[in-house]
Structures are given as C-alpha cells and as structure tokens.
PDB file of N, CA and C in Angstrom:
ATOM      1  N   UNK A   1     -26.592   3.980 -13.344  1.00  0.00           N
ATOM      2  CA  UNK A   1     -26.665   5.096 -12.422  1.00  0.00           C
ATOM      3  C   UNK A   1     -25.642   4.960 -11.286  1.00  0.00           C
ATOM      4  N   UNK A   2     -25.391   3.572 -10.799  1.00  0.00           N
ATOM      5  CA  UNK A   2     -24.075   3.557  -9.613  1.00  0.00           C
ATOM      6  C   UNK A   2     -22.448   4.154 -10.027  1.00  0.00           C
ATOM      7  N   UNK A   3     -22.615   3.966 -11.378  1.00  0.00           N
ATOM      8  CA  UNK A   3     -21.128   4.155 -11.579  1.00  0.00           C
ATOM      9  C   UNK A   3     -21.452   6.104 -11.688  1.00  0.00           C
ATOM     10  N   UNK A   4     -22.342   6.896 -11.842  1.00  0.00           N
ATOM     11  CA  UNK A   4     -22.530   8.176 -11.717  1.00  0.00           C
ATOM     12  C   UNK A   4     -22.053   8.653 -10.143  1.00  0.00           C
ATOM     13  N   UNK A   5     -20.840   9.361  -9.753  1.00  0.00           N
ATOM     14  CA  UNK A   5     -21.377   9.344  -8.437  1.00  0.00           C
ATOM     15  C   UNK A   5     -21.249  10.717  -8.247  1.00  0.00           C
ATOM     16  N   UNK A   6     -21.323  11.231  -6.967  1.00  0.00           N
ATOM     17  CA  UNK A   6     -21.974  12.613  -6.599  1.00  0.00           C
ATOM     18  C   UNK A   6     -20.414  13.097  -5.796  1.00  0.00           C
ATOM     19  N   UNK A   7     -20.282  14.519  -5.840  1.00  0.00           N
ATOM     20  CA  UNK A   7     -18.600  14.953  -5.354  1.00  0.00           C
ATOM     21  C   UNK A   7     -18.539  14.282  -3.920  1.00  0.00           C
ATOM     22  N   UNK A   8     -19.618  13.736  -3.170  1.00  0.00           N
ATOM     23  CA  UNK A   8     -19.509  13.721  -1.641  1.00  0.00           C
ATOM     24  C   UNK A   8     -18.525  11.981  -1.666  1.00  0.00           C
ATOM     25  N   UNK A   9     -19.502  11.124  -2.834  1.00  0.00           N
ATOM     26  CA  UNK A   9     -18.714   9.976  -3.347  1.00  0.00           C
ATOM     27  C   UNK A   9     -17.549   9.654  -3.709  1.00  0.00           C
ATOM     28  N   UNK A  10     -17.017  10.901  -4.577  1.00  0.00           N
ATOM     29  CA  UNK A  10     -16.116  10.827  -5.406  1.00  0.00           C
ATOM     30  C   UNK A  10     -15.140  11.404  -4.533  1.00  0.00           C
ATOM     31  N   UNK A  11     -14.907  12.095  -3.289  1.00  0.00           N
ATOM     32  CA  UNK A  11     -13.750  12.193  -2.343  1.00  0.00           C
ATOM     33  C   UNK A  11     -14.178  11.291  -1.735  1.00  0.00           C
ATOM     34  N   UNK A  12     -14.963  10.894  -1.106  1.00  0.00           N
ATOM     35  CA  UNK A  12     -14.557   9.317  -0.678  1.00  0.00           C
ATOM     36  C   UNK A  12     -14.068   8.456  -1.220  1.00  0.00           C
ATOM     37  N   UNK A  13     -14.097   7.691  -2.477  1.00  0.00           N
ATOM     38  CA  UNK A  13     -13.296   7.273  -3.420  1.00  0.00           C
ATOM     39  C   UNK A  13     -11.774   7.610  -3.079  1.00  0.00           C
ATOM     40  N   UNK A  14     -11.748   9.192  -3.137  1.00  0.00           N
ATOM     41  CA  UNK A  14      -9.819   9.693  -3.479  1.00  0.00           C
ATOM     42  C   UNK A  14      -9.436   9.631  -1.688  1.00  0.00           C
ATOM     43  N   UNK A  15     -10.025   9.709  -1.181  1.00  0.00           N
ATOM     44  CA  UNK A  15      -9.673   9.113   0.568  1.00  0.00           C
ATOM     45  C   UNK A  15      -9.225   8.303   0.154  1.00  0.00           C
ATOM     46  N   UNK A  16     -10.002   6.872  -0.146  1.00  0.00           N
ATOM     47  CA  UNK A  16      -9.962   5.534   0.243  1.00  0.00           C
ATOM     48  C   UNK A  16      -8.994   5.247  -0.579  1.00  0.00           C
ATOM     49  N   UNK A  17      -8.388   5.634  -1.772  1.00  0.00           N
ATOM     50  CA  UNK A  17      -7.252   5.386  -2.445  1.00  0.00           C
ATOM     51  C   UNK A  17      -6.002   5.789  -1.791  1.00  0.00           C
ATOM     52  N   UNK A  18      -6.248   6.958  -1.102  1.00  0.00           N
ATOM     53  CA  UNK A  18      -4.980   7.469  -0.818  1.00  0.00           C
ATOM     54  C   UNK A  18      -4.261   6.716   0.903  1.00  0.00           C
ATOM     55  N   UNK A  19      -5.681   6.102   1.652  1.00  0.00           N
ATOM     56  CA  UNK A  19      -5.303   5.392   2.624  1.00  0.00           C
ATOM     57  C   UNK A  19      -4.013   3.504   2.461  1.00  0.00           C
ATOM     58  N   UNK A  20      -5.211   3.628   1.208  1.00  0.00           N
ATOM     59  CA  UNK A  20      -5.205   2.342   0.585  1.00  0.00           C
ATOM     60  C   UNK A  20      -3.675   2.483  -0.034  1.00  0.00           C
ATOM     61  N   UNK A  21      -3.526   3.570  -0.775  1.00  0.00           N
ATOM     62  CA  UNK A  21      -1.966   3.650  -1.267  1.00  0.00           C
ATOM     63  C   UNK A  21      -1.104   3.887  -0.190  1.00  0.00           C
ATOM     64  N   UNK A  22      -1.614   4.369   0.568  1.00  0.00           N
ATOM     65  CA  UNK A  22      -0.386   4.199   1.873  1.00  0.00           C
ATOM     66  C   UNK A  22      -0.036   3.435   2.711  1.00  0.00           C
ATOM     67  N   UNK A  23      -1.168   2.254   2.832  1.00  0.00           N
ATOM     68  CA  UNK A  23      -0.915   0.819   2.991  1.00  0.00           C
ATOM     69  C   UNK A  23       0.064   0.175   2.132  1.00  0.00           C
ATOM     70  N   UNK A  24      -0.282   0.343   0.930  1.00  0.00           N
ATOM     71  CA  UNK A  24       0.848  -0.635   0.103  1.00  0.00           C
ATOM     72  C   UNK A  24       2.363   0.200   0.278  1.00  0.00           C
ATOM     73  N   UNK A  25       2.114   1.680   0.267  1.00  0.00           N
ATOM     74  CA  UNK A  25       3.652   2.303  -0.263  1.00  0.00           C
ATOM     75  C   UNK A  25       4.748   1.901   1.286  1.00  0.00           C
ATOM     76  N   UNK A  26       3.959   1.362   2.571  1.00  0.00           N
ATOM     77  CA  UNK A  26       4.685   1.012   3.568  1.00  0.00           C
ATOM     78  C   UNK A  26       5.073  -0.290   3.465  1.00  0.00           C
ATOM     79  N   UNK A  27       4.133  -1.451   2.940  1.00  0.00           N
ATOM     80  CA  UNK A  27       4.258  -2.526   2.642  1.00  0.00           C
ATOM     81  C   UNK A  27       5.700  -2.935   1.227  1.00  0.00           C
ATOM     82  N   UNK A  28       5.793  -1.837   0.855  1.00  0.00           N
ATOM     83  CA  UNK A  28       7.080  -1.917  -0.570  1.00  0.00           C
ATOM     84  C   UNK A  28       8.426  -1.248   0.247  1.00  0.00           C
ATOM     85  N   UNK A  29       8.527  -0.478   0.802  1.00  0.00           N
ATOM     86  CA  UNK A  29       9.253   0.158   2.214  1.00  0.00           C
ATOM     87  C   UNK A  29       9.667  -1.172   2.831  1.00  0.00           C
ATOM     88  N   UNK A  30       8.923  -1.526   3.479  1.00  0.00           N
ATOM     89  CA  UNK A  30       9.141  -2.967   4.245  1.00  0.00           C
ATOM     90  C   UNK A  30       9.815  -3.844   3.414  1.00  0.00           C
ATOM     91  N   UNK A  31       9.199  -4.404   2.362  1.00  0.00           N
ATOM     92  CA  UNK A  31      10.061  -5.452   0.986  1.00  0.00           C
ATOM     93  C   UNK A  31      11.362  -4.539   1.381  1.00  0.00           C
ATOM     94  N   UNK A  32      11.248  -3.854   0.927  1.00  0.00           N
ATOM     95  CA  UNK A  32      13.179  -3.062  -0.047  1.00  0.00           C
ATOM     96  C   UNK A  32      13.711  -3.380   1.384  1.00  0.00           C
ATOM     97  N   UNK A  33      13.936  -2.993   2.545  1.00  0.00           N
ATOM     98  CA  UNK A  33      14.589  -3.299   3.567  1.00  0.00           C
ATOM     99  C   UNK A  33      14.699  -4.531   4.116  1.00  0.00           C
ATOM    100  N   UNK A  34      13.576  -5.239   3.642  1.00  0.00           N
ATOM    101  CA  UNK A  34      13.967  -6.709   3.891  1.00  0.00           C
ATOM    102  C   UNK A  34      14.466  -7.579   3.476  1.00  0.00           C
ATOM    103  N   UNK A  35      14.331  -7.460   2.390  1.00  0.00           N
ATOM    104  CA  UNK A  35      15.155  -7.840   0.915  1.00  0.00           C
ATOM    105  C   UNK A  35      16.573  -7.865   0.957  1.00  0.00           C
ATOM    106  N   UNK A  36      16.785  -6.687   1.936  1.00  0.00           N
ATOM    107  CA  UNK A  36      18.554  -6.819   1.657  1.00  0.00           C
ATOM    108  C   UNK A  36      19.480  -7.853   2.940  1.00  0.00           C
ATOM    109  N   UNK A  37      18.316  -8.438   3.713  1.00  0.00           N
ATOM    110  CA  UNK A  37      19.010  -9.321   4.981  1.00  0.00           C
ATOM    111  C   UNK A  37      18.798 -10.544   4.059  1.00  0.00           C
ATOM    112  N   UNK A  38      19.925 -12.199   4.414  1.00  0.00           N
ATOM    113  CA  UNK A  38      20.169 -12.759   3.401  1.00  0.00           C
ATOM    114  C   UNK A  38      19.194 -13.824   4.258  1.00  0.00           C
ATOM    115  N   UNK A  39      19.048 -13.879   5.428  1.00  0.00           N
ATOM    116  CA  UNK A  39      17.368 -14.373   6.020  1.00  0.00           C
ATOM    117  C   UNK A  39      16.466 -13.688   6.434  1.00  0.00           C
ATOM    118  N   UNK A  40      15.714 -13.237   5.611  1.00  0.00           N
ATOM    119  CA  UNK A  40      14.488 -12.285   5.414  1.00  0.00           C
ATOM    120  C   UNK A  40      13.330 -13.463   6.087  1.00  0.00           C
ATOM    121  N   UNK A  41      13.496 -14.648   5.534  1.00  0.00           N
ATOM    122  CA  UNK A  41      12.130 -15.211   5.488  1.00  0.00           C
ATOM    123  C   UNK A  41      10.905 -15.614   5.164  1.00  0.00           C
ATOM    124  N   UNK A  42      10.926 -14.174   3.913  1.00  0.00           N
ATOM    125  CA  UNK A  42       9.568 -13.689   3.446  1.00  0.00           C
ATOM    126  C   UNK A  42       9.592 -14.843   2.083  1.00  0.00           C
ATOM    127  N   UNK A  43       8.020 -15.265   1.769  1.00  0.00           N
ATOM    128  CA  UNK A  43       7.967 -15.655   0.463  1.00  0.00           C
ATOM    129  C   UNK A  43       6.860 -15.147  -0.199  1.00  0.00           C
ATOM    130  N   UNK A  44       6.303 -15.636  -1.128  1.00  0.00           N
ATOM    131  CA  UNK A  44       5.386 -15.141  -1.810  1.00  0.00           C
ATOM    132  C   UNK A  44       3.877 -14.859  -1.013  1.00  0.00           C
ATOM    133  N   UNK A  45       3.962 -16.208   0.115  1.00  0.00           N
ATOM    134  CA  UNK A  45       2.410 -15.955   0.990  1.00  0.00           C
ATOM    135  C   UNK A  45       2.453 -15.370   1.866  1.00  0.00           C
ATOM    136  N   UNK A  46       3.524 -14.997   2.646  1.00  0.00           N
ATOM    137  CA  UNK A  46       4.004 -14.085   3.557  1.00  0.00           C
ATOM    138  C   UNK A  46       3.859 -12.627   3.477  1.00  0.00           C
ATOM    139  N   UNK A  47       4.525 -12.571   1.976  1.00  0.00           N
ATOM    140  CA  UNK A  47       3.660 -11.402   1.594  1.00  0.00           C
ATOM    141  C   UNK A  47       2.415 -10.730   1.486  1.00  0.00           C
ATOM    142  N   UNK A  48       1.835 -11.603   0.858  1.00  0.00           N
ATOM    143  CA  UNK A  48       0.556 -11.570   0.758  1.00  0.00           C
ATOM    144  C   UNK A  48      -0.089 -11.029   1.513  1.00  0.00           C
ATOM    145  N   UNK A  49       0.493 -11.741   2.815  1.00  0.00           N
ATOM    146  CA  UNK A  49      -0.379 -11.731   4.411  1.00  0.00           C
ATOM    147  C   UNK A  49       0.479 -10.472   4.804  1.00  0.00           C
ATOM    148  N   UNK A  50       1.561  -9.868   4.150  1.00  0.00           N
ATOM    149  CA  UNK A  50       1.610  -8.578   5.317  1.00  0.00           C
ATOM    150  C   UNK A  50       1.254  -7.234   5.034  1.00  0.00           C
ATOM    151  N   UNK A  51       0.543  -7.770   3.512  1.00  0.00           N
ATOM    152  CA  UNK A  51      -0.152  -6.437   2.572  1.00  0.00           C
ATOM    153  C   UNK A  51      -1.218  -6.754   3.663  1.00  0.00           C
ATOM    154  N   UNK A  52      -1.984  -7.647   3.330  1.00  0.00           N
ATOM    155  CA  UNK A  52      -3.142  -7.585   4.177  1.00  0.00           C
ATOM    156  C   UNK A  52      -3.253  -6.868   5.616  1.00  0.00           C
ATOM    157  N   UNK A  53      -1.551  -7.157   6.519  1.00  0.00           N
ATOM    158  CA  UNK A  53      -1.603  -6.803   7.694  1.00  0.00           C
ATOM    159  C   UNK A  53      -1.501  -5.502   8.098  1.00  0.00           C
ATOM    160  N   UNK A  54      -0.557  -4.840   6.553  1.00  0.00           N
ATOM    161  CA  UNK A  54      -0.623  -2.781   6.671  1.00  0.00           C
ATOM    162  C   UNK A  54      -1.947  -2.418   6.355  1.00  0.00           C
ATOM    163  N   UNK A  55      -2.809  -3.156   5.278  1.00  0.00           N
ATOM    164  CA  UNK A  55      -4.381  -2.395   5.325  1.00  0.00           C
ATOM    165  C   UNK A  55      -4.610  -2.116   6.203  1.00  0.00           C
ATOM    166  N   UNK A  56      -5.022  -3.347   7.208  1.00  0.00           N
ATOM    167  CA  UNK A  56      -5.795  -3.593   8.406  1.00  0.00           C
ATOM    168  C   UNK A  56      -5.194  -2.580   9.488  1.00  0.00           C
ATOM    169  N   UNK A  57      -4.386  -1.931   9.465  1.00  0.00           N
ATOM    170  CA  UNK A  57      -4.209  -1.041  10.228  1.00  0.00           C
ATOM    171  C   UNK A  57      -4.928  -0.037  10.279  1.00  0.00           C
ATOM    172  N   UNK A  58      -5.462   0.438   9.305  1.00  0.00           N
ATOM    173  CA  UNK A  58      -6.957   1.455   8.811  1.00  0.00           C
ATOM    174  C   UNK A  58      -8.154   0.989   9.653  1.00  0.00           C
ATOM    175  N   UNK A  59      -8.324   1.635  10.173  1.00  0.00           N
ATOM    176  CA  UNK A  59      -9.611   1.883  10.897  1.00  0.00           C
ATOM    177  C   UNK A  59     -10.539   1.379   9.914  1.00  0.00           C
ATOM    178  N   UNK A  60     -10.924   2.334   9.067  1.00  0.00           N
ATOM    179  CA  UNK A  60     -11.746   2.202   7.864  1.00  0.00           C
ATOM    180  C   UNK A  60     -11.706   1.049   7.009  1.00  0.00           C
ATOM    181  N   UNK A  61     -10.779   0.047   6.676  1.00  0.00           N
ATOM    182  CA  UNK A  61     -10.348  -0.805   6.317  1.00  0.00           C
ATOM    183  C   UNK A  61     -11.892  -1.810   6.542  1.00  0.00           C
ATOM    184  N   UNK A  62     -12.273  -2.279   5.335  1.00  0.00           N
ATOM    185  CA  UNK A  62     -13.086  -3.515   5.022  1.00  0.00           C
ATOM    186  C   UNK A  62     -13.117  -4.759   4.486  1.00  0.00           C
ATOM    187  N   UNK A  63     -12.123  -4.857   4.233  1.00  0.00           N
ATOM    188  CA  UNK A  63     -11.337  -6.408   3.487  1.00  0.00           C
ATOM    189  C   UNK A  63     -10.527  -5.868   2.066  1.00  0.00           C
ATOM    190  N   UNK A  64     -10.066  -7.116   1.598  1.00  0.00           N
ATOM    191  CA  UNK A  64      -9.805  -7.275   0.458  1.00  0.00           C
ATOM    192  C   UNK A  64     -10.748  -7.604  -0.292  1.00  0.00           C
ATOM    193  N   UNK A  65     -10.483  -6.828  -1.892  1.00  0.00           N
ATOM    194  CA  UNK A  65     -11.769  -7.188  -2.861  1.00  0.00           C
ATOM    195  C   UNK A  65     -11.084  -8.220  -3.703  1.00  0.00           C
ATOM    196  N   UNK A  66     -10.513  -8.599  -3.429  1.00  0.00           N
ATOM    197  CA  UNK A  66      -9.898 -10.184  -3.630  1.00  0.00           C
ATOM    198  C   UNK A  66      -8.883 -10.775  -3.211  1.00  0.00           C
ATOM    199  N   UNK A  67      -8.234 -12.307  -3.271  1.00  0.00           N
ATOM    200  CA  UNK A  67      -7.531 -12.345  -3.108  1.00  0.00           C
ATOM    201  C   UNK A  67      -6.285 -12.285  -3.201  1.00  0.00           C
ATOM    202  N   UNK A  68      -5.239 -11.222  -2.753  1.00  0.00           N
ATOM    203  CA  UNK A  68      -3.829 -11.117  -3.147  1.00  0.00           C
ATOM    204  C   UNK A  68      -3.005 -12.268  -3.976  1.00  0.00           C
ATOM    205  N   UNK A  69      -2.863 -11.646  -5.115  1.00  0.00           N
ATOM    206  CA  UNK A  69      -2.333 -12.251  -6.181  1.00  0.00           C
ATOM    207  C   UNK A  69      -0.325 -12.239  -5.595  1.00  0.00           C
ATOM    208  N   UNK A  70       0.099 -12.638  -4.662  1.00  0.00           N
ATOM    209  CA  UNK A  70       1.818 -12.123  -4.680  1.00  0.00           C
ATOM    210  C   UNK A  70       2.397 -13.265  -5.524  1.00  0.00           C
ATOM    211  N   UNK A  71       3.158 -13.004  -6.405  1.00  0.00           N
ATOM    212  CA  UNK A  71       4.160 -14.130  -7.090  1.00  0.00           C
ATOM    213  C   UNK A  71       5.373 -13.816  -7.264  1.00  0.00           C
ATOM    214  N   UNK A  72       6.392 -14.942  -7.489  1.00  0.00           N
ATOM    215  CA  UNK A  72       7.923 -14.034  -8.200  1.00  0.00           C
ATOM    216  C   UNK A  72       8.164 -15.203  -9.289  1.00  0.00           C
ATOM    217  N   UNK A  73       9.044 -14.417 -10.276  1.00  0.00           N
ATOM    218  CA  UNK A  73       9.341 -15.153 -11.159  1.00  0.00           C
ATOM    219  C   UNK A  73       8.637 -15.860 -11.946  1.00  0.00           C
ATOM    220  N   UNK A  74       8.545 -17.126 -12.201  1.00  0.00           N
ATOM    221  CA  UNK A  74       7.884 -17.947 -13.152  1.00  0.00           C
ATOM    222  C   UNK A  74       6.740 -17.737 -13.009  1.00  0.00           C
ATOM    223  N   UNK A  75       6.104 -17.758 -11.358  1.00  0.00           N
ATOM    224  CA  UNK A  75       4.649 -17.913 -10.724  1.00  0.00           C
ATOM    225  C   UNK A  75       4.042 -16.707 -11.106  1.00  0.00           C
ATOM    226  N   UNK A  76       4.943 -15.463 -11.609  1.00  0.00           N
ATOM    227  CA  UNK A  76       4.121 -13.832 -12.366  1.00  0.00           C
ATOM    228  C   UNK A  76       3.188 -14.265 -13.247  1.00  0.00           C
ATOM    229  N   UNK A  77       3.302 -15.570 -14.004  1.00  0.00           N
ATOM    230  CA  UNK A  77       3.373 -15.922 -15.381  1.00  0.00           C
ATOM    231  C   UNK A  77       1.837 -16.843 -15.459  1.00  0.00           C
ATOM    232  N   UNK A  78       1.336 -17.030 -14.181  1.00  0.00           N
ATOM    233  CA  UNK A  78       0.183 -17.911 -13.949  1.00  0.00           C
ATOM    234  C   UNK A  78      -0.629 -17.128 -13.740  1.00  0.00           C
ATOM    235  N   UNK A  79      -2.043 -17.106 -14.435  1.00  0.00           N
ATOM    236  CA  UNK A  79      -3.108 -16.545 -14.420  1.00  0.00           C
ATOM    237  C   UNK A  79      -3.779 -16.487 -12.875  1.00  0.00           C
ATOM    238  N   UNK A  80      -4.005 -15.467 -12.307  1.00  0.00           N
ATOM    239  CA  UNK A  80      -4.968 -15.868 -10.751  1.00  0.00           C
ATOM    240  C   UNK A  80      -3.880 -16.772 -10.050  1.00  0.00           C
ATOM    241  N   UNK A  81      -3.079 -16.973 -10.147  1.00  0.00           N
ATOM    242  CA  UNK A  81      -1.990 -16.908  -8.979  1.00  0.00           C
ATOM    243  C   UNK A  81      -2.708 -16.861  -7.485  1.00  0.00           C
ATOM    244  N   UNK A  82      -2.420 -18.220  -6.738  1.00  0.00           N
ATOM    245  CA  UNK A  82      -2.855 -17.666  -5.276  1.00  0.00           C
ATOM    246  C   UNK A  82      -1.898 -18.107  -4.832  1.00  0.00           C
ATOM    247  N   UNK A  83      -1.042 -17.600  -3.548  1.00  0.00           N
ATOM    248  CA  UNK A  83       0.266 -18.422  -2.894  1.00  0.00           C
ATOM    249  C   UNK A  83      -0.070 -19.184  -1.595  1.00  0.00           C
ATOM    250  N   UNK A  84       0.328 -20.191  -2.021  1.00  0.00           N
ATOM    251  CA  UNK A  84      -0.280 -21.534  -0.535  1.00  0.00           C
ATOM    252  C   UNK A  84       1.200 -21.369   0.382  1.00  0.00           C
ATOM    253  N   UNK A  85       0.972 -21.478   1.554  1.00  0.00           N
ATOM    254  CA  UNK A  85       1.637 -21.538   2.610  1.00  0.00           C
ATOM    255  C   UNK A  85       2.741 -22.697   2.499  1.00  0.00           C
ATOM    256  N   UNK A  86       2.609 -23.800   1.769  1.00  0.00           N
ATOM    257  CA  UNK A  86       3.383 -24.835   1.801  1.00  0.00           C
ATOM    258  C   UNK A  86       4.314 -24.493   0.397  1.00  0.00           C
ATOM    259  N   UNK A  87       3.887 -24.240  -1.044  1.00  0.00           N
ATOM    260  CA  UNK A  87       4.315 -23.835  -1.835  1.00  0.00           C
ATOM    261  C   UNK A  87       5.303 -22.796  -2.418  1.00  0.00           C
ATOM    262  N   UNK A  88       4.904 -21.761  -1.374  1.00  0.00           N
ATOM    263  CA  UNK A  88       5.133 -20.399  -1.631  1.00  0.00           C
ATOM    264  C   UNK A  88       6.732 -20.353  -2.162  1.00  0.00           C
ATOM    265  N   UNK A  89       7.059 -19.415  -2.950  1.00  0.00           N
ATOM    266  CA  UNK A  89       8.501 -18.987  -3.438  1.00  0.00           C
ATOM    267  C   UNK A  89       9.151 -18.339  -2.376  1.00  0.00           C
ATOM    268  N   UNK A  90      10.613 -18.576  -2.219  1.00  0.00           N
ATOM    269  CA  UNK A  90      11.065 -17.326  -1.182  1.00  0.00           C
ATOM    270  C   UNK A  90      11.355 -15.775  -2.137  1.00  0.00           C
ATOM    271  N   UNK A  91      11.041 -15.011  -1.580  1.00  0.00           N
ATOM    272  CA  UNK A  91      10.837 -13.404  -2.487  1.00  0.00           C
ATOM    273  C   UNK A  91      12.176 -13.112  -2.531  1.00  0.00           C
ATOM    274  N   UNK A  92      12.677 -12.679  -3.569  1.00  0.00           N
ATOM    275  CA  UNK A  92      14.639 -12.158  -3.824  1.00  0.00           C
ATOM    276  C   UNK A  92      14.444 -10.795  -4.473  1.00  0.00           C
ATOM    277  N   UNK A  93      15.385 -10.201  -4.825  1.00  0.00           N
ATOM    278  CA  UNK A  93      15.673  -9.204  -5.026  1.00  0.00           C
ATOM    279  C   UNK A  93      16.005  -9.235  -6.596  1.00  0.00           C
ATOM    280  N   UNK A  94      16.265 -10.602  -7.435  1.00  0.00           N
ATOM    281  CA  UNK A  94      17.013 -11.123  -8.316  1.00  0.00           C
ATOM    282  C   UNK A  94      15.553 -11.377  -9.870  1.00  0.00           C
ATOM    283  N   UNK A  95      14.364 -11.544  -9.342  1.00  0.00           N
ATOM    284  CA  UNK A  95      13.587 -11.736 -10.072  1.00  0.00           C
ATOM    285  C   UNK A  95      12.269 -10.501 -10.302  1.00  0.00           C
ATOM    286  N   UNK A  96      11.421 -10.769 -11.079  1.00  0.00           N
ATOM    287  CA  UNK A  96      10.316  -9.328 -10.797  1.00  0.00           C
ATOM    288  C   UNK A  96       9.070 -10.244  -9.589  1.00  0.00           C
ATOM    289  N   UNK A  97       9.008  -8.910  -8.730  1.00  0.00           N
ATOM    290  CA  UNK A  97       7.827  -9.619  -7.960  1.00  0.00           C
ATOM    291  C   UNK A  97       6.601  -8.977  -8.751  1.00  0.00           C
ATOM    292  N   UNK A  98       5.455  -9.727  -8.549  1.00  0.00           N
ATOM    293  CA  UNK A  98       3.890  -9.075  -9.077  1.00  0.00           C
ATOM    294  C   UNK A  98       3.089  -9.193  -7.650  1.00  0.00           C
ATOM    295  N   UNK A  99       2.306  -8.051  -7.450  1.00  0.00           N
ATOM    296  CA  UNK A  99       1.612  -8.167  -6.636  1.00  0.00           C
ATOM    297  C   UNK A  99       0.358  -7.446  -7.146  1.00  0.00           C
ATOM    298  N   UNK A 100      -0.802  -8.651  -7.166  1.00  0.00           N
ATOM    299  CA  UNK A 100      -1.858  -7.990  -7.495  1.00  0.00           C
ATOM    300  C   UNK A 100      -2.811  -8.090  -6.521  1.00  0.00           C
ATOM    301  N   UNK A 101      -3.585  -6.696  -5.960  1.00  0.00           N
ATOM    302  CA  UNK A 101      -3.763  -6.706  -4.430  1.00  0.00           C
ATOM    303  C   UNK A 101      -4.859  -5.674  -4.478  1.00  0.00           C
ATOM    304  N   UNK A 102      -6.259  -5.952  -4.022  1.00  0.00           N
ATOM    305  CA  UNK A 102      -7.234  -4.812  -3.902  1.00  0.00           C
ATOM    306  C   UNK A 102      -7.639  -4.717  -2.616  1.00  0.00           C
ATOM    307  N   UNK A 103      -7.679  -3.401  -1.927  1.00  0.00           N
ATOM    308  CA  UNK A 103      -8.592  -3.492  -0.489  1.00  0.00           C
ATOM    309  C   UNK A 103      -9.233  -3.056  -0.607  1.00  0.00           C
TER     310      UNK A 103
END
C-alpha cells in the first residue's frame, strides 16, 4: 500500500526531484568550470562533499539516502565505492567520473 500514493504525494515526489535535480545540475556547472583551471583541487571526496553542500542549500533538504558514491577512472569500477579524504583521486577532465548520489 506505501508504494500506492495519492496525487497530493506524487507532486511532492516531482517537487522533490526537481529541487534535488537542481542541486546536482549546479553541482555539474561547477565540475565543467572547474575542471578547466590546471589547480582546481577537487578530488573524488571533495566532490562528494560539494554535492552534499548544493543539496543543503534547500530548505527542504533532509540528508542523503546514502552515501555519495564519487569515483574517477579505475575507482568507477569498484562496487560501493566510498572516497576517503586521504585516498581520494584528483577529478580530470581526461577520465569518466561516476557519481552515484541520492538526497
């Protein structure tokens, strides 16, 4: 019966996607422009943390429903991927990034 939901649900749902997609579509905005300075800085956990930091700009905003999967390159290739602060890849322009990311 939860997964049934009622129209009042189901635009809440297409809200919360469309906030939620506009968190990330600023957060990929941000990558592409940063990407092109040759000290950006950014690596894989950095990322992570600045998806997290455009959600949180939402009022409405309640966490992540897990933890941000960011990887590049080889690290795409690891199941549940988490990026540690000491580890992390620096992010390039040269490899595919994956970001798997729920708020």
């Amino acid at each position: 019966m939860k997964a049934c939901k009622n129209k009042t649900e189901q635009e809440g749902m297409r809200q919360a996607n469309i906030r939620d997609c506009a968190a990330l579509m600023k957060y990929f905005a941000f990558l592409e422009e940063e990407l092109r300075k040759s000290n950006h800085g950014l690596d894989e956990y950095t990322g992570a943390e600045k998806v997290l930091e455009y959600r949180s700009k939402n009022e409405l905003f309640q966490g992540l429903s897990f933890k941000s999967i960011s990887s590049i390159g080889a690290n795409g290739a690891i199941i549940h991927y988490k990026p540690e602060k000491e580890t992390a890849v620096e992010l390039n322009d040269d490899e595919i990034y994956l970001l798997d990311s729920g708020g």
